[in-house]
PDB file of N, CA and C in Angstrom:
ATOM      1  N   UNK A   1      16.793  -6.400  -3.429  1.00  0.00           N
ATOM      2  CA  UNK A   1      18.090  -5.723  -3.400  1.00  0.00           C
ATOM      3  C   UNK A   1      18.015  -4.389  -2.648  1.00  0.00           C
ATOM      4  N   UNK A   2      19.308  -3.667  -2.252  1.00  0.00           N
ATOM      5  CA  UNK A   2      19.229  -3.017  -1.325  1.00  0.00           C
ATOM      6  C   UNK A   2      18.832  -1.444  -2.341  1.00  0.00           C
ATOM      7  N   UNK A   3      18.881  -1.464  -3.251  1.00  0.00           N
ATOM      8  CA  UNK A   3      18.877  -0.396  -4.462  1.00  0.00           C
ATOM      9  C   UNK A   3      17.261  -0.492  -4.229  1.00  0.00           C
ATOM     10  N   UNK A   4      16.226  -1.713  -4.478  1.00  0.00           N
ATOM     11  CA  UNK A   4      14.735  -1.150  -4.238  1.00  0.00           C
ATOM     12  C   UNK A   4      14.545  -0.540  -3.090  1.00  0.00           C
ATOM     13  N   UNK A   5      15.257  -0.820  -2.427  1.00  0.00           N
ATOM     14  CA  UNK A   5      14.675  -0.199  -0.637  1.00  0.00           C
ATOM     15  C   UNK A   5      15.104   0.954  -0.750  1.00  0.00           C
ATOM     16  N   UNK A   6      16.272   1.741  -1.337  1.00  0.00           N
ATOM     17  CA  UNK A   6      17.092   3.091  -1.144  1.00  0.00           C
ATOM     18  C   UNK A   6      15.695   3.325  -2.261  1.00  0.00           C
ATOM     19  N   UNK A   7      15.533   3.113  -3.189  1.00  0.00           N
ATOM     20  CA  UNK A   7      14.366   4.073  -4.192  1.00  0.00           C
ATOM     21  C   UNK A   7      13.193   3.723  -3.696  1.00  0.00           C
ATOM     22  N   UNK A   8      12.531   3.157  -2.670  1.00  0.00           N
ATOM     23  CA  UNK A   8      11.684   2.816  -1.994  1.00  0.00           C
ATOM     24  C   UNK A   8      11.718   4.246  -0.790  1.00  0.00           C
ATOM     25  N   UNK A   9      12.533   4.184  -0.201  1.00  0.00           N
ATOM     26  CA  UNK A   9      12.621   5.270   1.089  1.00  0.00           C
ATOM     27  C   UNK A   9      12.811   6.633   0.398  1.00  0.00           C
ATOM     28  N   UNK A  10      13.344   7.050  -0.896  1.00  0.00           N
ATOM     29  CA  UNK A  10      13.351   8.270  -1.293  1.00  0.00           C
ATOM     30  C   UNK A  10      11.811   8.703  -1.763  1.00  0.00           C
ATOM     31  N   UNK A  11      11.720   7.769  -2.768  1.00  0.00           N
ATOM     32  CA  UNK A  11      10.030   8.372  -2.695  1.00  0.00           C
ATOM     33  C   UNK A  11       9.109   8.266  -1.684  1.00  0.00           C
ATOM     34  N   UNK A  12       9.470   7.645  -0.188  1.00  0.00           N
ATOM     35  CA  UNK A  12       8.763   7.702   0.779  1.00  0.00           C
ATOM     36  C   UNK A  12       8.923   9.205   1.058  1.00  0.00           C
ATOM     37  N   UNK A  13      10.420   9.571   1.261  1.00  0.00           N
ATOM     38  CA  UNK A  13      10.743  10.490   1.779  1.00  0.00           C
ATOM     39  C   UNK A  13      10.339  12.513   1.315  1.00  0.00           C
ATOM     40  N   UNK A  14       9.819  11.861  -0.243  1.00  0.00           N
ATOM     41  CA  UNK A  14       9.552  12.759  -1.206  1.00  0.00           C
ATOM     42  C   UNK A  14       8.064  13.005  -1.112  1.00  0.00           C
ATOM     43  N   UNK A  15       7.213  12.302  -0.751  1.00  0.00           N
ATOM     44  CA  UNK A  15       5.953  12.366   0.020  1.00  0.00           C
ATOM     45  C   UNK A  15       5.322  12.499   1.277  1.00  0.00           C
ATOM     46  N   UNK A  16       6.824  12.388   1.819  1.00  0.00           N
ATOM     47  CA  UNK A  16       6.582  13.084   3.668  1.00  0.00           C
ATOM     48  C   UNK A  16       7.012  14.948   3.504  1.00  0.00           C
ATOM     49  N   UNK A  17       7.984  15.182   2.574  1.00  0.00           N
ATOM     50  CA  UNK A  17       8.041  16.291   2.738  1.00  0.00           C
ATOM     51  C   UNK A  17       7.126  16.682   2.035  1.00  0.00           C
ATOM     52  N   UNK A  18       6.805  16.915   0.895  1.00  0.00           N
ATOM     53  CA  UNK A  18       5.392  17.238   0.365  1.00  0.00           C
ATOM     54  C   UNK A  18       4.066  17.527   1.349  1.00  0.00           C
ATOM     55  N   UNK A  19       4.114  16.236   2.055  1.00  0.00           N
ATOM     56  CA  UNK A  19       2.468  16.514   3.098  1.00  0.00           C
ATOM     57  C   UNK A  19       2.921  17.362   4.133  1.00  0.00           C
ATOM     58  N   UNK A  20       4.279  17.685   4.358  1.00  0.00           N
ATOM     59  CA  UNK A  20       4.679  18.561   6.081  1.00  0.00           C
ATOM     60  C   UNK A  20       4.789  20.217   5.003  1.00  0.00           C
ATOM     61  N   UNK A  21       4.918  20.304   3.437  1.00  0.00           N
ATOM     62  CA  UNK A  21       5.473  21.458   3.814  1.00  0.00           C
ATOM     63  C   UNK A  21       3.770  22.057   2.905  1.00  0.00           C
ATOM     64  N   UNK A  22       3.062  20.744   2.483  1.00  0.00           N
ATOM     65  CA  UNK A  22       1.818  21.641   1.404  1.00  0.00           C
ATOM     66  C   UNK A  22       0.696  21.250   2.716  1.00  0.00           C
ATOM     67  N   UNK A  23       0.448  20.022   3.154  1.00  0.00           N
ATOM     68  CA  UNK A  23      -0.815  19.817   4.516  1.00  0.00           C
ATOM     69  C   UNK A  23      -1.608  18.628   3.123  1.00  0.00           C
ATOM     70  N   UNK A  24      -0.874  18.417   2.339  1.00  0.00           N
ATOM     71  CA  UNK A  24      -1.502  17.417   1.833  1.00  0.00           C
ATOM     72  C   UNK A  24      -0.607  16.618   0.673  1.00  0.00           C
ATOM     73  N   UNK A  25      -1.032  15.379  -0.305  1.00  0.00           N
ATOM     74  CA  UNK A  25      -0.205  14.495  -0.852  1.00  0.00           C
ATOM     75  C   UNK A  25      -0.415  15.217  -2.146  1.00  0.00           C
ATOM     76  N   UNK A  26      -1.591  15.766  -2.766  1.00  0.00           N
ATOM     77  CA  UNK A  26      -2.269  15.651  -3.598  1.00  0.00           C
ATOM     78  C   UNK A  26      -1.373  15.932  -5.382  1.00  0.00           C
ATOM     79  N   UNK A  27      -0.550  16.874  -5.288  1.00  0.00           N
ATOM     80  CA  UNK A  27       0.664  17.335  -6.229  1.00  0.00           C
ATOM     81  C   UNK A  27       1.349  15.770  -6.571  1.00  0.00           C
ATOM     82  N   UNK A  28       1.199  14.520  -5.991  1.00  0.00           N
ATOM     83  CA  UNK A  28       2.022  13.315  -5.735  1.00  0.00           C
ATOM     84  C   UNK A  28       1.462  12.559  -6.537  1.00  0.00           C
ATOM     85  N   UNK A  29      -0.382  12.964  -6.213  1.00  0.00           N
ATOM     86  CA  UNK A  29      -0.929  11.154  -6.973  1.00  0.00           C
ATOM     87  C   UNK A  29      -0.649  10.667  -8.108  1.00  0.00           C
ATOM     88  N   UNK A  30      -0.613  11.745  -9.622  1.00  0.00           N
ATOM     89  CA  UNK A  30      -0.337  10.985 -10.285  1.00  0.00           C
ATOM     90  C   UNK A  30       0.965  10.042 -10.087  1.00  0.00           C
ATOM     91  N   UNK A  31       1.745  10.090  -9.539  1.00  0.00           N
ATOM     92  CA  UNK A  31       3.142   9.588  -9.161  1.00  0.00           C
ATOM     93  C   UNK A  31       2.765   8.286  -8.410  1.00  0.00           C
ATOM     94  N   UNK A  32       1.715   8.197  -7.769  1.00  0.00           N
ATOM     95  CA  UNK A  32       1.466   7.225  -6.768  1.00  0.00           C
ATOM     96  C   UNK A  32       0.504   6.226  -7.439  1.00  0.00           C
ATOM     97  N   UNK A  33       0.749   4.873  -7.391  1.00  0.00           N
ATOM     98  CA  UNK A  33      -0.495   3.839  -7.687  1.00  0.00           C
ATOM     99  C   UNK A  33      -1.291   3.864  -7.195  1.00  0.00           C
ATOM    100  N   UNK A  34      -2.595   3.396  -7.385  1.00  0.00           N
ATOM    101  CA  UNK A  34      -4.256   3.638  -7.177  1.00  0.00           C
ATOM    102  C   UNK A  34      -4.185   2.440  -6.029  1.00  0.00           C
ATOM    103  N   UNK A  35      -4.974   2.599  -5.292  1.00  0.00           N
ATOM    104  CA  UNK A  35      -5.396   1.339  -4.099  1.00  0.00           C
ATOM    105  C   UNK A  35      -5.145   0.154  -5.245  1.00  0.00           C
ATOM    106  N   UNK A  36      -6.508   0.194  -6.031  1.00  0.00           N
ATOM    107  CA  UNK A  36      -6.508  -1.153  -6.592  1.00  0.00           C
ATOM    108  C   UNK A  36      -5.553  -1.784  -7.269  1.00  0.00           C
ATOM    109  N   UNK A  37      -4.292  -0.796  -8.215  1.00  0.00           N
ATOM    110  CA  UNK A  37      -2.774  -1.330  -8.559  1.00  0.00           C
ATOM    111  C   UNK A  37      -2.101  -2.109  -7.378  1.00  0.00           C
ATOM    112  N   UNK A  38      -2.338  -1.423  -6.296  1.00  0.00           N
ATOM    113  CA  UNK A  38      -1.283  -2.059  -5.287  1.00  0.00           C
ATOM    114  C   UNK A  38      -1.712  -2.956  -4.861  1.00  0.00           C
ATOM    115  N   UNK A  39      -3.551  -3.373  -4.637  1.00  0.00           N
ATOM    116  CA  UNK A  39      -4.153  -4.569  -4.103  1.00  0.00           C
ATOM    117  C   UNK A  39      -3.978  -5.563  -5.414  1.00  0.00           C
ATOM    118  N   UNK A  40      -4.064  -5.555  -6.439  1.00  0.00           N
ATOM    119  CA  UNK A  40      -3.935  -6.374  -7.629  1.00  0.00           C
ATOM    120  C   UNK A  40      -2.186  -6.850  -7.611  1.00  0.00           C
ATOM    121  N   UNK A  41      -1.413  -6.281  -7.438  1.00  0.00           N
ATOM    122  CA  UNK A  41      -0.099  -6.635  -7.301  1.00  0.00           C
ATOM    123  C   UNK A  41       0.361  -7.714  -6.039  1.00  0.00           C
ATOM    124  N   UNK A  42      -0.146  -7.046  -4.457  1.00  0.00           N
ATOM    125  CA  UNK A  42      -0.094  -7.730  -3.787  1.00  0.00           C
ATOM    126  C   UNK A  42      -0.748  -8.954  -3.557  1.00  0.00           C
ATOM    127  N   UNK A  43      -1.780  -9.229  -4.553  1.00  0.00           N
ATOM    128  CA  UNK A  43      -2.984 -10.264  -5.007  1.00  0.00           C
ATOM    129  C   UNK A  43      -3.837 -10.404  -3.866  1.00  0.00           C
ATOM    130  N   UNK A  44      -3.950  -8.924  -2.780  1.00  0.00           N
ATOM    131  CA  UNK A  44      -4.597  -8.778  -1.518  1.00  0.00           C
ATOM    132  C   UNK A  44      -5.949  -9.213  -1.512  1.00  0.00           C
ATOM    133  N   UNK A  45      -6.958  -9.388  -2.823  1.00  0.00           N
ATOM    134  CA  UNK A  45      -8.344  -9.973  -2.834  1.00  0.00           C
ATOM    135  C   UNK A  45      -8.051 -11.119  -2.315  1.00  0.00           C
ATOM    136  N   UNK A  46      -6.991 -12.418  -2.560  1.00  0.00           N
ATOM    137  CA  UNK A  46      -7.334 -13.245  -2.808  1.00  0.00           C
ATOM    138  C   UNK A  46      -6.865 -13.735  -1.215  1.00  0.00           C
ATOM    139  N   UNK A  47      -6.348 -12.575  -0.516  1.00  0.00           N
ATOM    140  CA  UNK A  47      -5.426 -13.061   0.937  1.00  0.00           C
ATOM    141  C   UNK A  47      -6.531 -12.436   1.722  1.00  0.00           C
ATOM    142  N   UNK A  48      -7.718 -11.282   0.933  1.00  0.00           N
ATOM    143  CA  UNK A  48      -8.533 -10.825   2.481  1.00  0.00           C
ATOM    144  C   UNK A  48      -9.116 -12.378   2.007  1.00  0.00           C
ATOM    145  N   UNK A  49      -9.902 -13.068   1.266  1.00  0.00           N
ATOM    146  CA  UNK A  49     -10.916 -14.025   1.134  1.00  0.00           C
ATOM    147  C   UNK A  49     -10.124 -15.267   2.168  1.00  0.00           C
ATOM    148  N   UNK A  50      -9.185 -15.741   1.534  1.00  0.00           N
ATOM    149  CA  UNK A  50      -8.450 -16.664   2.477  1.00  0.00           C
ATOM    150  C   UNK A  50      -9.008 -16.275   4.006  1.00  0.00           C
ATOM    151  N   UNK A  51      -8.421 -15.251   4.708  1.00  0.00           N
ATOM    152  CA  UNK A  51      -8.739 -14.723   5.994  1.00  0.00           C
ATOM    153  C   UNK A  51     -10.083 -14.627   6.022  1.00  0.00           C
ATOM    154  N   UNK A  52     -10.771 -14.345   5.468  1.00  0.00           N
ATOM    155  CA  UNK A  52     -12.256 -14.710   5.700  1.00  0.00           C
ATOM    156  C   UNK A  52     -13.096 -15.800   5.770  1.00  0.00           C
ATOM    157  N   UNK A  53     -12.420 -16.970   4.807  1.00  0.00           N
ATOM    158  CA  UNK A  53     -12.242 -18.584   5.326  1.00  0.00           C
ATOM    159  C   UNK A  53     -11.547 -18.893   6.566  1.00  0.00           C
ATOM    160  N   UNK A  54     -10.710 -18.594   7.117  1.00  0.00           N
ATOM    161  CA  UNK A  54     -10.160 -18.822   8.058  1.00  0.00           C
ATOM    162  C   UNK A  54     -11.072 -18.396   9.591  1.00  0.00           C
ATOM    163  N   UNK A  55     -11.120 -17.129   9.205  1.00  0.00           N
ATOM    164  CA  UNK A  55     -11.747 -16.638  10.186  1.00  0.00           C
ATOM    165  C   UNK A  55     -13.239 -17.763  10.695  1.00  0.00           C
ATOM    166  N   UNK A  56     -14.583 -17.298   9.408  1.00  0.00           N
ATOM    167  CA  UNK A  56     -15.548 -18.047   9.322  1.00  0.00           C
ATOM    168  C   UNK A  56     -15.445 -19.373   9.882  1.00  0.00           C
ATOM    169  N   UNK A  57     -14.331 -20.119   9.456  1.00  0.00           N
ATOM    170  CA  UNK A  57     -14.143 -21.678  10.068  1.00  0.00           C
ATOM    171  C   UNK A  57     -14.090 -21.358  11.971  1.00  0.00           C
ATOM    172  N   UNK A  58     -13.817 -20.827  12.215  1.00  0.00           N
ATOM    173  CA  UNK A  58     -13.654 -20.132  13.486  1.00  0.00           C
ATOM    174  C   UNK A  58     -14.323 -19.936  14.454  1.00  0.00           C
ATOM    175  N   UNK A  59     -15.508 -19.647  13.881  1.00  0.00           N
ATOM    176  CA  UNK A  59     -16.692 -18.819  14.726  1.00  0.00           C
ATOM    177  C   UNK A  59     -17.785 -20.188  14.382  1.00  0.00           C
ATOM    178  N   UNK A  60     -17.524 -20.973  13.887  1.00  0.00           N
ATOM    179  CA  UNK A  60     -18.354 -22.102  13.485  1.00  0.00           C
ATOM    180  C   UNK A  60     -18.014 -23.180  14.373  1.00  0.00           C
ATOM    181  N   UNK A  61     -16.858 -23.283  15.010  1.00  0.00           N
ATOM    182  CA  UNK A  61     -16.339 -24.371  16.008  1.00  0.00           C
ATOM    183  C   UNK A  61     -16.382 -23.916  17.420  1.00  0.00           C
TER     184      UNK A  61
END
């Protein structure tokens, strides 16, 4: 829905001004998910391994 993307771009927008007016995020993180929240959500382990089957099959032919 168009409501995640508008609260999607404000807290983008709330962390661009932060890094232009401090030179860093750091006041943010607790606010921000950890690498591994966002790789566990996106289930990104299981899409680099895929691509690493893929790849491997690759270099073998």
């Amino acid at each position: 829905p168009l409501s995640a993307f508008r609260a999607m771009n404000k807290a983008a927008l709330k962390v661009y001004q932060a890094v232009r007016k401090k030179g860093t995020q750091k006041d943010l993180v607790n606010d921000m998910q950890t690498r591994e929240e966002l790789y566990e959500f996106l289930n990104y382990h299981s899409y680099e391994k895929k691509l690493d089957e893929l790849f491997s099959r690759g270099k073998s032919s």
